[in-house]
PDB file of N, CA and C in Angstrom:
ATOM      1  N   UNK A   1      19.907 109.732  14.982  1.00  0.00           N
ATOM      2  CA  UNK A   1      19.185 110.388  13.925  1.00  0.00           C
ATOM      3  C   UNK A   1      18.527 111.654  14.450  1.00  0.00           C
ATOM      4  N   UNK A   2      18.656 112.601  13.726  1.00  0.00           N
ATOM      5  CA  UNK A   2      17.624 113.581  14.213  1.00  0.00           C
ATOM      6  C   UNK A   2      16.576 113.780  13.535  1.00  0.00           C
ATOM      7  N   UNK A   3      15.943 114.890  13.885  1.00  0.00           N
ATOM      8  CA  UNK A   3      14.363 114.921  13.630  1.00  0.00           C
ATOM      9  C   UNK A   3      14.736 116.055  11.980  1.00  0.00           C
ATOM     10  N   UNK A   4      15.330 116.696  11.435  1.00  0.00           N
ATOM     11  CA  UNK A   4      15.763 116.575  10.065  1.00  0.00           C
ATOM     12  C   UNK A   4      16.288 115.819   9.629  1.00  0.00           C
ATOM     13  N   UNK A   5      16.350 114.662  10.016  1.00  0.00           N
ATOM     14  CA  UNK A   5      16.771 113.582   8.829  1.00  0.00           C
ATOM     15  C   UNK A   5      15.841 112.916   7.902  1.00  0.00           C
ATOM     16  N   UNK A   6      15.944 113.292   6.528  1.00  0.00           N
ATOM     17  CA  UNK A   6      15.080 112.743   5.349  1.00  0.00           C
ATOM     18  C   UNK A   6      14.559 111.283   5.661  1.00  0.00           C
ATOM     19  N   UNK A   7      15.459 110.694   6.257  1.00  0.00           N
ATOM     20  CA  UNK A   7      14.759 109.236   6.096  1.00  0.00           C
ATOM     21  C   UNK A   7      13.578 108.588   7.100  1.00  0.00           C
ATOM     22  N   UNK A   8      13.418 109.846   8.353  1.00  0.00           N
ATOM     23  CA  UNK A   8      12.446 109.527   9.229  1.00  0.00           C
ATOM     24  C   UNK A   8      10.988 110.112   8.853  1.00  0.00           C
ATOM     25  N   UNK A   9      10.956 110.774   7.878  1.00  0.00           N
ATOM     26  CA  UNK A   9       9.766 111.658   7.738  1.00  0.00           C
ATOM     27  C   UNK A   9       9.090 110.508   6.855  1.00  0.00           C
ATOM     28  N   UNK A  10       7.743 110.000   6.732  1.00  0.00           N
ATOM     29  CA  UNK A  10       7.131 109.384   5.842  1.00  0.00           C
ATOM     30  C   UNK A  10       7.466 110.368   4.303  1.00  0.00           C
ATOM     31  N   UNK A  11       7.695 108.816   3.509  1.00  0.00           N
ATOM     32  CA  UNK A  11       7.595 109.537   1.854  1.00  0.00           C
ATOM     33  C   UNK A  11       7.033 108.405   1.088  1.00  0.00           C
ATOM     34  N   UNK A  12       6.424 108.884  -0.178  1.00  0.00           N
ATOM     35  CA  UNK A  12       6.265 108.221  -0.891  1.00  0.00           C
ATOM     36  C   UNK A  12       7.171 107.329  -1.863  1.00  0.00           C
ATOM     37  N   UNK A  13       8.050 106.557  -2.244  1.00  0.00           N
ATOM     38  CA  UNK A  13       8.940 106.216  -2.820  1.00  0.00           C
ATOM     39  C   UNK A  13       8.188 105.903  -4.645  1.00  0.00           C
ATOM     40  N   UNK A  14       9.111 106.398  -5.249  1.00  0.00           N
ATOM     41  CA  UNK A  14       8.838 106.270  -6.551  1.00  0.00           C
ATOM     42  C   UNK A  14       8.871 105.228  -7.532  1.00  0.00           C
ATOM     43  N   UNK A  15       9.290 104.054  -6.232  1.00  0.00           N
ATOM     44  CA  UNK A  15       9.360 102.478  -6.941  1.00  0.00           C
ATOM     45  C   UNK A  15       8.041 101.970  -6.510  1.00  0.00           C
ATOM     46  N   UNK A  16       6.991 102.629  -5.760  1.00  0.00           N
ATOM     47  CA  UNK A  16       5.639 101.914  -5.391  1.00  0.00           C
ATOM     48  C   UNK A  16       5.113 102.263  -6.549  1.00  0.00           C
ATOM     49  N   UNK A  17       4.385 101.565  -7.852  1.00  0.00           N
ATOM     50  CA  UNK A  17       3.995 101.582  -8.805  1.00  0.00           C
ATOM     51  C   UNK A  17       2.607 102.509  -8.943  1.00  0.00           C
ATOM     52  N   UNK A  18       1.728 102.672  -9.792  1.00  0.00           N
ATOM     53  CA  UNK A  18       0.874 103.579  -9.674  1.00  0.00           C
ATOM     54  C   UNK A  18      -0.244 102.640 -10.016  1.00  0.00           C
ATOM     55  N   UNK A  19       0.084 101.502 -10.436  1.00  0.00           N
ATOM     56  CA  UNK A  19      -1.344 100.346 -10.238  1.00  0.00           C
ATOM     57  C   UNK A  19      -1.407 100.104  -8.801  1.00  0.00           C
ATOM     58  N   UNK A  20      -0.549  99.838  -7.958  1.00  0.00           N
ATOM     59  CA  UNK A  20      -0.740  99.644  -6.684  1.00  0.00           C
ATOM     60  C   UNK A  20      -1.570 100.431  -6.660  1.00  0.00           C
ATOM     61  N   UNK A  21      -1.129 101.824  -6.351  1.00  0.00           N
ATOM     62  CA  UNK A  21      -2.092 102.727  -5.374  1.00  0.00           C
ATOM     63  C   UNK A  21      -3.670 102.917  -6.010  1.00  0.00           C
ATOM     64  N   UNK A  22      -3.660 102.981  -7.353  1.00  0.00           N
ATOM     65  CA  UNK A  22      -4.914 102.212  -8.082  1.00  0.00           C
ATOM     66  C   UNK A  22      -5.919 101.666  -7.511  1.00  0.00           C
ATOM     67  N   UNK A  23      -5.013 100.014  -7.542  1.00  0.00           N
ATOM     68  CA  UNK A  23      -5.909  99.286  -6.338  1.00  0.00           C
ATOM     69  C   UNK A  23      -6.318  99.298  -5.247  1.00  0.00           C
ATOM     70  N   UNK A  24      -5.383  99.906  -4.533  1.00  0.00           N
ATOM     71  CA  UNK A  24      -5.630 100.500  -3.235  1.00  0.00           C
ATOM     72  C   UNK A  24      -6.601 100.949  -3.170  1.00  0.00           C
ATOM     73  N   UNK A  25      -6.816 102.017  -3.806  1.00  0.00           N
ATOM     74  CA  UNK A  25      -8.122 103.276  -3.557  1.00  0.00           C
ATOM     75  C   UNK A  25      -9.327 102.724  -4.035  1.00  0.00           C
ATOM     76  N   UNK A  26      -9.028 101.824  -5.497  1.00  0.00           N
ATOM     77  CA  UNK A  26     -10.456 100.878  -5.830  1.00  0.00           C
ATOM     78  C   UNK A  26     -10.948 100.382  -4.480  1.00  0.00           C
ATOM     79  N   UNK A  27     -10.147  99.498  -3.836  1.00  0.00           N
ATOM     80  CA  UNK A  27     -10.499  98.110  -2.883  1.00  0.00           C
ATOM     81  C   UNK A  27     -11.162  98.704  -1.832  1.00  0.00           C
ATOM     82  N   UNK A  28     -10.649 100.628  -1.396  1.00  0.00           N
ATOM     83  CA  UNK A  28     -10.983 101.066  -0.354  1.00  0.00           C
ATOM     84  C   UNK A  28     -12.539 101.337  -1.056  1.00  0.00           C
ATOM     85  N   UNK A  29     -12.571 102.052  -2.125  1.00  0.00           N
ATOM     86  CA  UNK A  29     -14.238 102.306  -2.143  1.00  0.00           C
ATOM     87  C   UNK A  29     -14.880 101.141  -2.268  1.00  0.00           C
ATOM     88  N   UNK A  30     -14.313 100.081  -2.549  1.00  0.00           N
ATOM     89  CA  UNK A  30     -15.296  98.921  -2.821  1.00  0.00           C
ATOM     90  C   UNK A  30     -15.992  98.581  -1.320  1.00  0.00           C
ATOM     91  N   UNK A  31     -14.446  98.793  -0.396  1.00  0.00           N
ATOM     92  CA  UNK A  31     -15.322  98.111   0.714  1.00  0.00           C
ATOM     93  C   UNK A  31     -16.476  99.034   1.148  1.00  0.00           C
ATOM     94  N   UNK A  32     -15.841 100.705   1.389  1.00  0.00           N
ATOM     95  CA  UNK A  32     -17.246 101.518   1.605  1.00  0.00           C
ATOM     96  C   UNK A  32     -18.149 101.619   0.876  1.00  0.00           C
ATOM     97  N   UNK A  33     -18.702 101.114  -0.403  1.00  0.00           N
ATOM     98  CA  UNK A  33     -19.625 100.244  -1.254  1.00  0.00           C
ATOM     99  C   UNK A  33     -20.223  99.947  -0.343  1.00  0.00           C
ATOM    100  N   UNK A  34     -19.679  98.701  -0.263  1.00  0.00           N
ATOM    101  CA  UNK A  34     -20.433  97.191   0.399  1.00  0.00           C
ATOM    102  C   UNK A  34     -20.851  97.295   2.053  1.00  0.00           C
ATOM    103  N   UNK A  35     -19.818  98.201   2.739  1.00  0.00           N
ATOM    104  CA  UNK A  35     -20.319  98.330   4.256  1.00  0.00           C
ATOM    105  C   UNK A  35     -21.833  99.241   3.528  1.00  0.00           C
ATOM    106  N   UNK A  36     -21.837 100.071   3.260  1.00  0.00           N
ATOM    107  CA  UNK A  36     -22.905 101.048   3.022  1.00  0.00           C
ATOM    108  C   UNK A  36     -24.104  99.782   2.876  1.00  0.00           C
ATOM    109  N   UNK A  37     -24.216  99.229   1.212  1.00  0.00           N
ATOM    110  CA  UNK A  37     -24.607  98.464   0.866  1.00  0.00           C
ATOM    111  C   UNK A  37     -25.216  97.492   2.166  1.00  0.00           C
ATOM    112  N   UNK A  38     -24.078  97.012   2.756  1.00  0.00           N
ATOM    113  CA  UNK A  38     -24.609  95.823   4.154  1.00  0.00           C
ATOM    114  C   UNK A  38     -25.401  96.418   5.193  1.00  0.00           C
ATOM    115  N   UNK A  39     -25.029  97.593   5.385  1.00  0.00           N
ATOM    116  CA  UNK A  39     -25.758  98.869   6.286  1.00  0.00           C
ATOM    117  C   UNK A  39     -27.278  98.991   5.601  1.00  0.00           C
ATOM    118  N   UNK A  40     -27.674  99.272   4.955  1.00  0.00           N
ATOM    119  CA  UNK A  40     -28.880  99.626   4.690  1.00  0.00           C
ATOM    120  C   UNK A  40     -29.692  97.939   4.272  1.00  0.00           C
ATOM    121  N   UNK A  41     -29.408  96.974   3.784  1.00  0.00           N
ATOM    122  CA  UNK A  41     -29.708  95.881   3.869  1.00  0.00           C
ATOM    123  C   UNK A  41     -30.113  95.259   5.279  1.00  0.00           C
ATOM    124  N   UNK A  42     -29.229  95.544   6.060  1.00  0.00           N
ATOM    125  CA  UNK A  42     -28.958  95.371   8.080  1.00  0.00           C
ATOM    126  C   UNK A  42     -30.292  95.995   8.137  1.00  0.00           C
ATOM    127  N   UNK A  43     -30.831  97.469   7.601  1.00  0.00           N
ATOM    128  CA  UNK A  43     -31.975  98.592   8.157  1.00  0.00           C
ATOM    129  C   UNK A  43     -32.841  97.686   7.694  1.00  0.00           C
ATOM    130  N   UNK A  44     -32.825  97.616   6.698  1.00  0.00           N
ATOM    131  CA  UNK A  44     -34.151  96.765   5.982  1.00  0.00           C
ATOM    132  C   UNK A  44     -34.732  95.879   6.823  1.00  0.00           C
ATOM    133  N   UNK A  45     -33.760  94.799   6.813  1.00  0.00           N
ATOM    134  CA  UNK A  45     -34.312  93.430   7.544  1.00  0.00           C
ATOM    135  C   UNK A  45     -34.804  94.284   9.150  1.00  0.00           C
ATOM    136  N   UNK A  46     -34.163  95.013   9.717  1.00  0.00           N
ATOM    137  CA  UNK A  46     -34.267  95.388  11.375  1.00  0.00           C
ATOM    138  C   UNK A  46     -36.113  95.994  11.106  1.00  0.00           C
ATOM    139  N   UNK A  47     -36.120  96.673   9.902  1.00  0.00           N
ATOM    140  CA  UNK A  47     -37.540  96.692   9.941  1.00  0.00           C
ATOM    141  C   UNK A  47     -38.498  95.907   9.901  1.00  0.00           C
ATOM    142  N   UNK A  48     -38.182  94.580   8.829  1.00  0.00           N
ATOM    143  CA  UNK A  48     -39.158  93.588   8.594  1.00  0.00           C
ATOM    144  C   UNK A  48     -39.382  93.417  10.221  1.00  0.00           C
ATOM    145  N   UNK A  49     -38.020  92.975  10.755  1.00  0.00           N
ATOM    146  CA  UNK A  49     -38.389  92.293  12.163  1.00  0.00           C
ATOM    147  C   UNK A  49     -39.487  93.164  13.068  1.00  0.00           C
ATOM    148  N   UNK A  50     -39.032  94.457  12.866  1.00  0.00           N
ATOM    149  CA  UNK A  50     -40.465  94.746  13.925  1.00  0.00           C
ATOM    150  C   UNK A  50     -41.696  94.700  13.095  1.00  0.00           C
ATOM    151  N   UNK A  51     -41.968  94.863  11.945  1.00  0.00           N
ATOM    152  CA  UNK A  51     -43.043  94.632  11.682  1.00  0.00           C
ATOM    153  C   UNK A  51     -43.670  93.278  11.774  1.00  0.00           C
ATOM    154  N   UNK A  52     -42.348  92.371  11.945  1.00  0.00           N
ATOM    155  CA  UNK A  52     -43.144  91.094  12.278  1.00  0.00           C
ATOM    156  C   UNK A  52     -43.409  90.634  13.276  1.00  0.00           C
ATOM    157  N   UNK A  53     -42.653  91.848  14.197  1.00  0.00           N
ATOM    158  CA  UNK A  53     -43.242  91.452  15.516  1.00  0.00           C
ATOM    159  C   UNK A  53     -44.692  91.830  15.687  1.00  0.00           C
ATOM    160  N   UNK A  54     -44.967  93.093  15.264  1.00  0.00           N
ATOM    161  CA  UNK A  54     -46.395  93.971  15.729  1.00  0.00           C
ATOM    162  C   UNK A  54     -47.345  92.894  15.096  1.00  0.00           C
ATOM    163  N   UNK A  55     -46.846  91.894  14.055  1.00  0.00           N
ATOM    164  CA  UNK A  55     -47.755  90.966  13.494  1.00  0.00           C
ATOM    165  C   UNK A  55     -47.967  90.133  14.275  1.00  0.00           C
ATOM    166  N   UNK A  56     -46.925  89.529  14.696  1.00  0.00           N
ATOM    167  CA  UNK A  56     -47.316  88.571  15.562  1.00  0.00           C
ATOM    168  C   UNK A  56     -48.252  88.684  17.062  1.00  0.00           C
ATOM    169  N   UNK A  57     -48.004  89.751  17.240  1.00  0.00           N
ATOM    170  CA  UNK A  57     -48.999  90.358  18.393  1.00  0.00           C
ATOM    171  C   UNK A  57     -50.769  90.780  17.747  1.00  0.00           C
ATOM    172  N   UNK A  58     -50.932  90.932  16.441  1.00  0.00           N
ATOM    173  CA  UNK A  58     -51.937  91.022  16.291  1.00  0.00           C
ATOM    174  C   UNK A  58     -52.739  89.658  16.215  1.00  0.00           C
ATOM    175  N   UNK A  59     -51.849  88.612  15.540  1.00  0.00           N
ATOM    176  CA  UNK A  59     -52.021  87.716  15.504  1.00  0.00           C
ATOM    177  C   UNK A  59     -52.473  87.118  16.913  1.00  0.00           C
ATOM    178  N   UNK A  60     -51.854  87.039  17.872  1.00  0.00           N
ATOM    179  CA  UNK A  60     -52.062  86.297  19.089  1.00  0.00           C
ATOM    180  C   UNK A  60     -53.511  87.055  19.500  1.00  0.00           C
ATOM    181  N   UNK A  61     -53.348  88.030  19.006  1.00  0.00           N
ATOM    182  CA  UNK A  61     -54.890  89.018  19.783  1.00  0.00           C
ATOM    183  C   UNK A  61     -56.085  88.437  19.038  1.00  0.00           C
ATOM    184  N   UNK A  62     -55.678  88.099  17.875  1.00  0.00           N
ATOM    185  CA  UNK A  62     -56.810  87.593  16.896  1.00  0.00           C
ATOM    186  C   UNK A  62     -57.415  86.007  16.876  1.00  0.00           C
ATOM    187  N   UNK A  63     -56.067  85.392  17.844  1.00  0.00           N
ATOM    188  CA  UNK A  63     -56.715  83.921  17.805  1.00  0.00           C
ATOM    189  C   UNK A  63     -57.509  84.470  19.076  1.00  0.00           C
ATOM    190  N   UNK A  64     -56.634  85.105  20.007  1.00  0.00           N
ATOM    191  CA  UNK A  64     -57.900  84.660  21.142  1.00  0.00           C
ATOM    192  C   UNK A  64     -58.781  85.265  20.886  1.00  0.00           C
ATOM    193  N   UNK A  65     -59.710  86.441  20.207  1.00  0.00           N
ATOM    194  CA  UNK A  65     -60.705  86.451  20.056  1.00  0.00           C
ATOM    195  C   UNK A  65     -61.553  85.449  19.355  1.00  0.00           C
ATOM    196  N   UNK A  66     -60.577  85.007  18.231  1.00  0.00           N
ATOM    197  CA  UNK A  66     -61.044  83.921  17.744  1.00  0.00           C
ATOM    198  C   UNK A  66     -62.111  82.746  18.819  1.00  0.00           C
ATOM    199  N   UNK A  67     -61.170  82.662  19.697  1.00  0.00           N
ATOM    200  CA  UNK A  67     -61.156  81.355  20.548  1.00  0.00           C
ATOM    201  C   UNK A  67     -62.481  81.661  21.113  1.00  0.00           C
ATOM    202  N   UNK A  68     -62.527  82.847  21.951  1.00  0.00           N
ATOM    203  CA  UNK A  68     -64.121  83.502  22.458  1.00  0.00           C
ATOM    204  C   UNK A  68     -65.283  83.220  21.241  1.00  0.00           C
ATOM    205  N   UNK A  69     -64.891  83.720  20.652  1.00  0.00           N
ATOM    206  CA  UNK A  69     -65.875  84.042  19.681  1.00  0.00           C
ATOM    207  C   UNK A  69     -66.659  82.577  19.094  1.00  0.00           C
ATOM    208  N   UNK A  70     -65.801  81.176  19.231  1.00  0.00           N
ATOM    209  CA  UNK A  70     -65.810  80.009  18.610  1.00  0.00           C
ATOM    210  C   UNK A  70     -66.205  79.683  20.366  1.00  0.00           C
ATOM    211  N   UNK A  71     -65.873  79.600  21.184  1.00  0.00           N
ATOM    212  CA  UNK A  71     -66.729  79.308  22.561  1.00  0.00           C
ATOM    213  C   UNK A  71     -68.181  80.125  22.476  1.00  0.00           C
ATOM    214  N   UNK A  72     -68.199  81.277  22.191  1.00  0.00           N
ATOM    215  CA  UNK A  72     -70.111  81.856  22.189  1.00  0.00           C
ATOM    216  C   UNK A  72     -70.659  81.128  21.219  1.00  0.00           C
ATOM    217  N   UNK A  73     -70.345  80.736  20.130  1.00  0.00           N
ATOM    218  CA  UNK A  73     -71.232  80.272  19.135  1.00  0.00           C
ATOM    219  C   UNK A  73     -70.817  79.247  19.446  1.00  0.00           C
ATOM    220  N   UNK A  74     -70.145  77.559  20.024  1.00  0.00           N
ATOM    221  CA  UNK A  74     -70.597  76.222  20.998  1.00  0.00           C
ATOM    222  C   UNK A  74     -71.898  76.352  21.370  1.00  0.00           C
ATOM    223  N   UNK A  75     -71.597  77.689  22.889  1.00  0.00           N
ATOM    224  CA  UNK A  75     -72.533  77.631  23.686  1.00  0.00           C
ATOM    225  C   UNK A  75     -74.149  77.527  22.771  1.00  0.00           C
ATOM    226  N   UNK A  76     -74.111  78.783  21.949  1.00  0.00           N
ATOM    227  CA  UNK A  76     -75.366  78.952  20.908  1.00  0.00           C
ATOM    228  C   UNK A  76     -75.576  77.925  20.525  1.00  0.00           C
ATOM    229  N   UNK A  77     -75.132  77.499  19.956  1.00  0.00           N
ATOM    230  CA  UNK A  77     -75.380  76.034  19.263  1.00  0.00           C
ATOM    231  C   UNK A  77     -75.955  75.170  20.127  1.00  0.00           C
ATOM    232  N   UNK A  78     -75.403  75.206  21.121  1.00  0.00           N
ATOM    233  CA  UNK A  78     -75.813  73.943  22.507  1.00  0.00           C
ATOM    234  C   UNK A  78     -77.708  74.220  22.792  1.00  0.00           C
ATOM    235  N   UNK A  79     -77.364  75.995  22.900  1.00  0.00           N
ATOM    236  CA  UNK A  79     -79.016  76.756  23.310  1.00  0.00           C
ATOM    237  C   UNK A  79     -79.777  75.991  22.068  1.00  0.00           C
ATOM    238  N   UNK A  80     -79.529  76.195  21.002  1.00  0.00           N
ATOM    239  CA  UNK A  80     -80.249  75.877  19.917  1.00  0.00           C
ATOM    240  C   UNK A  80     -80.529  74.667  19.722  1.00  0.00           C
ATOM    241  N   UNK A  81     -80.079  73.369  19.448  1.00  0.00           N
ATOM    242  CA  UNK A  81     -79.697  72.548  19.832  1.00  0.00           C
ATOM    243  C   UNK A  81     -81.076  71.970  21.088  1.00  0.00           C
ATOM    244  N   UNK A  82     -81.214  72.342  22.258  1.00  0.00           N
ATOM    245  CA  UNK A  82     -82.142  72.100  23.509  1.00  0.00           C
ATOM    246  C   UNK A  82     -83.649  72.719  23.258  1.00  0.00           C
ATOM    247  N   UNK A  83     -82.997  74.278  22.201  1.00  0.00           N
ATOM    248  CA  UNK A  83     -84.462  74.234  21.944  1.00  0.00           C
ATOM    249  C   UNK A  83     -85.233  73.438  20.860  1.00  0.00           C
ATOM    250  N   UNK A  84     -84.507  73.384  19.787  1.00  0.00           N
ATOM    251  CA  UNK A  84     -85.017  72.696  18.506  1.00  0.00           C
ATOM    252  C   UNK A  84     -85.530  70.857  19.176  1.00  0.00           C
ATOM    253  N   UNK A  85     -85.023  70.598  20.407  1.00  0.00           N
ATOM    254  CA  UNK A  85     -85.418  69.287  20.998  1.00  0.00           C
ATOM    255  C   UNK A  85     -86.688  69.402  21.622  1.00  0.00           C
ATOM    256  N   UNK A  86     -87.193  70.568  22.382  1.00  0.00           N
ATOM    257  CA  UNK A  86     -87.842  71.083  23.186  1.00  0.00           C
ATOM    258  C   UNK A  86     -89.178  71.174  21.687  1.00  0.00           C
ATOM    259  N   UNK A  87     -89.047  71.749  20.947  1.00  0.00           N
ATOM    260  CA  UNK A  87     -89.689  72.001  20.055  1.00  0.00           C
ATOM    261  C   UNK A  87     -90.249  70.366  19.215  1.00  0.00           C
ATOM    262  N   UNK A  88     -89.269  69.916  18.955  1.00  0.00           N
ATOM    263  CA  UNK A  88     -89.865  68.614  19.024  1.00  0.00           C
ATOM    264  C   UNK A  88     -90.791  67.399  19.200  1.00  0.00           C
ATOM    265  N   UNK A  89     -90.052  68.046  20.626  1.00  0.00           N
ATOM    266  CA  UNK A  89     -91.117  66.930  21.565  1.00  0.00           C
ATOM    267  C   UNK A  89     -92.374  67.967  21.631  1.00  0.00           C
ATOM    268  N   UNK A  90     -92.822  68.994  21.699  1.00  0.00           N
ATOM    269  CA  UNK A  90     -94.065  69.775  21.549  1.00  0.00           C
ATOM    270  C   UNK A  90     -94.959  69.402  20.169  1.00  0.00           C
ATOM    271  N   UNK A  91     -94.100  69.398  19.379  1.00  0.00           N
ATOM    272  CA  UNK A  91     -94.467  68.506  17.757  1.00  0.00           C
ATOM    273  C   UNK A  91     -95.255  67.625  17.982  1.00  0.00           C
ATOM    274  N   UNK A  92     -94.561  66.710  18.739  1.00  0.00           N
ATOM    275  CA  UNK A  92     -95.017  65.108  18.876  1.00  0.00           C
ATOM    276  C   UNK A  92     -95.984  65.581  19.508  1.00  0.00           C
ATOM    277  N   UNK A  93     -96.159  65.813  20.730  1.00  0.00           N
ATOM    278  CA  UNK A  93     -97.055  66.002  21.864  1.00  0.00           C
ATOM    279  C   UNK A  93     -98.445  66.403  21.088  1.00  0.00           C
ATOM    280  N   UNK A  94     -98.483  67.164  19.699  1.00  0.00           N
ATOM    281  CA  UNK A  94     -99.905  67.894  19.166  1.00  0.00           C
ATOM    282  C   UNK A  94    -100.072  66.549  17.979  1.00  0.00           C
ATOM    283  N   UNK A  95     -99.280  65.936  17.460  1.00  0.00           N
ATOM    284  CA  UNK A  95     -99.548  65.178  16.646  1.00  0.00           C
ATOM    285  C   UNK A  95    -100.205  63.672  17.168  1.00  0.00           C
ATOM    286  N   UNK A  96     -99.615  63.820  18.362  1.00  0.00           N
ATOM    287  CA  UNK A  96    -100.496  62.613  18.705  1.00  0.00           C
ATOM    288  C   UNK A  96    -101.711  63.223  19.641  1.00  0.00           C
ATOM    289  N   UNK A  97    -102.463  64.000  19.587  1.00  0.00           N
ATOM    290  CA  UNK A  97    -103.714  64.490  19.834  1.00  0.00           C
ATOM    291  C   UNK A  97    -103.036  65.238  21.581  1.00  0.00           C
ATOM    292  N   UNK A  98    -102.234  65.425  21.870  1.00  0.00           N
ATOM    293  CA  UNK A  98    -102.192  65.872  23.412  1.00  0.00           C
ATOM    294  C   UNK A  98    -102.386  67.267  23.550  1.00  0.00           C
ATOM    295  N   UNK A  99    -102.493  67.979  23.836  1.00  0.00           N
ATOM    296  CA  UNK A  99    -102.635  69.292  25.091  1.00  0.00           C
ATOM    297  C   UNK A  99    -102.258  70.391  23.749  1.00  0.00           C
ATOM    298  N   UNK A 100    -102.889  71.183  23.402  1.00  0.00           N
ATOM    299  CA  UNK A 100    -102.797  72.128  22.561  1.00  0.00           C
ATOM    300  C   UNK A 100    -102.113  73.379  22.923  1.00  0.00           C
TER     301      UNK A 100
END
């Protein structure tokens, strides 16, 4: 065969119907539709995720202050607590006539 011979060159043949190629070209935009479509859906979620990361890091920062913050006010409580006993027994001590 040589390189002018009609039958090596791509052609369109006139028995491929014109719904075929129809569909063809539908199915092709459908899929670049839907990749697009899956593409920006993909962005979306990739954002939630970091924002749920930076959450979760605030979060961890927030219990442990939490945690401090719920250890100083124990301790307070404990102070308070020794004095309101302290105070007490000073109560007693004037009510039953002792040391002014």
């Amino acid at each position: 065969m040589r390189a002018s011979d009609p039958d090596r060159h791509w052609h369109l043949d006139r028995r491929v119907p014109v719904a075929l190629i129809i569909t063809i070209v539908m199915q092709t935009i459908g899929i670049v539709w839907w990749a697009a479509n899956l593409s920006a859906r993909v962005d979306a979620l990739e954002l939630r995720i970091r924002e749920a990361r930076d959450n979760q890091n605030r979060i961890i920062r927030l219990e442990a202050n939490q945690a401090a913050v719920s250890r100083r006010l124990d301790r307070m409580l404990d102070a308070f607590r020794r004095v309101e006993a302290k105070l007490d027994k000073l109560l007693l001590k004037q009510r039953a006539g002792g040391p002014r």
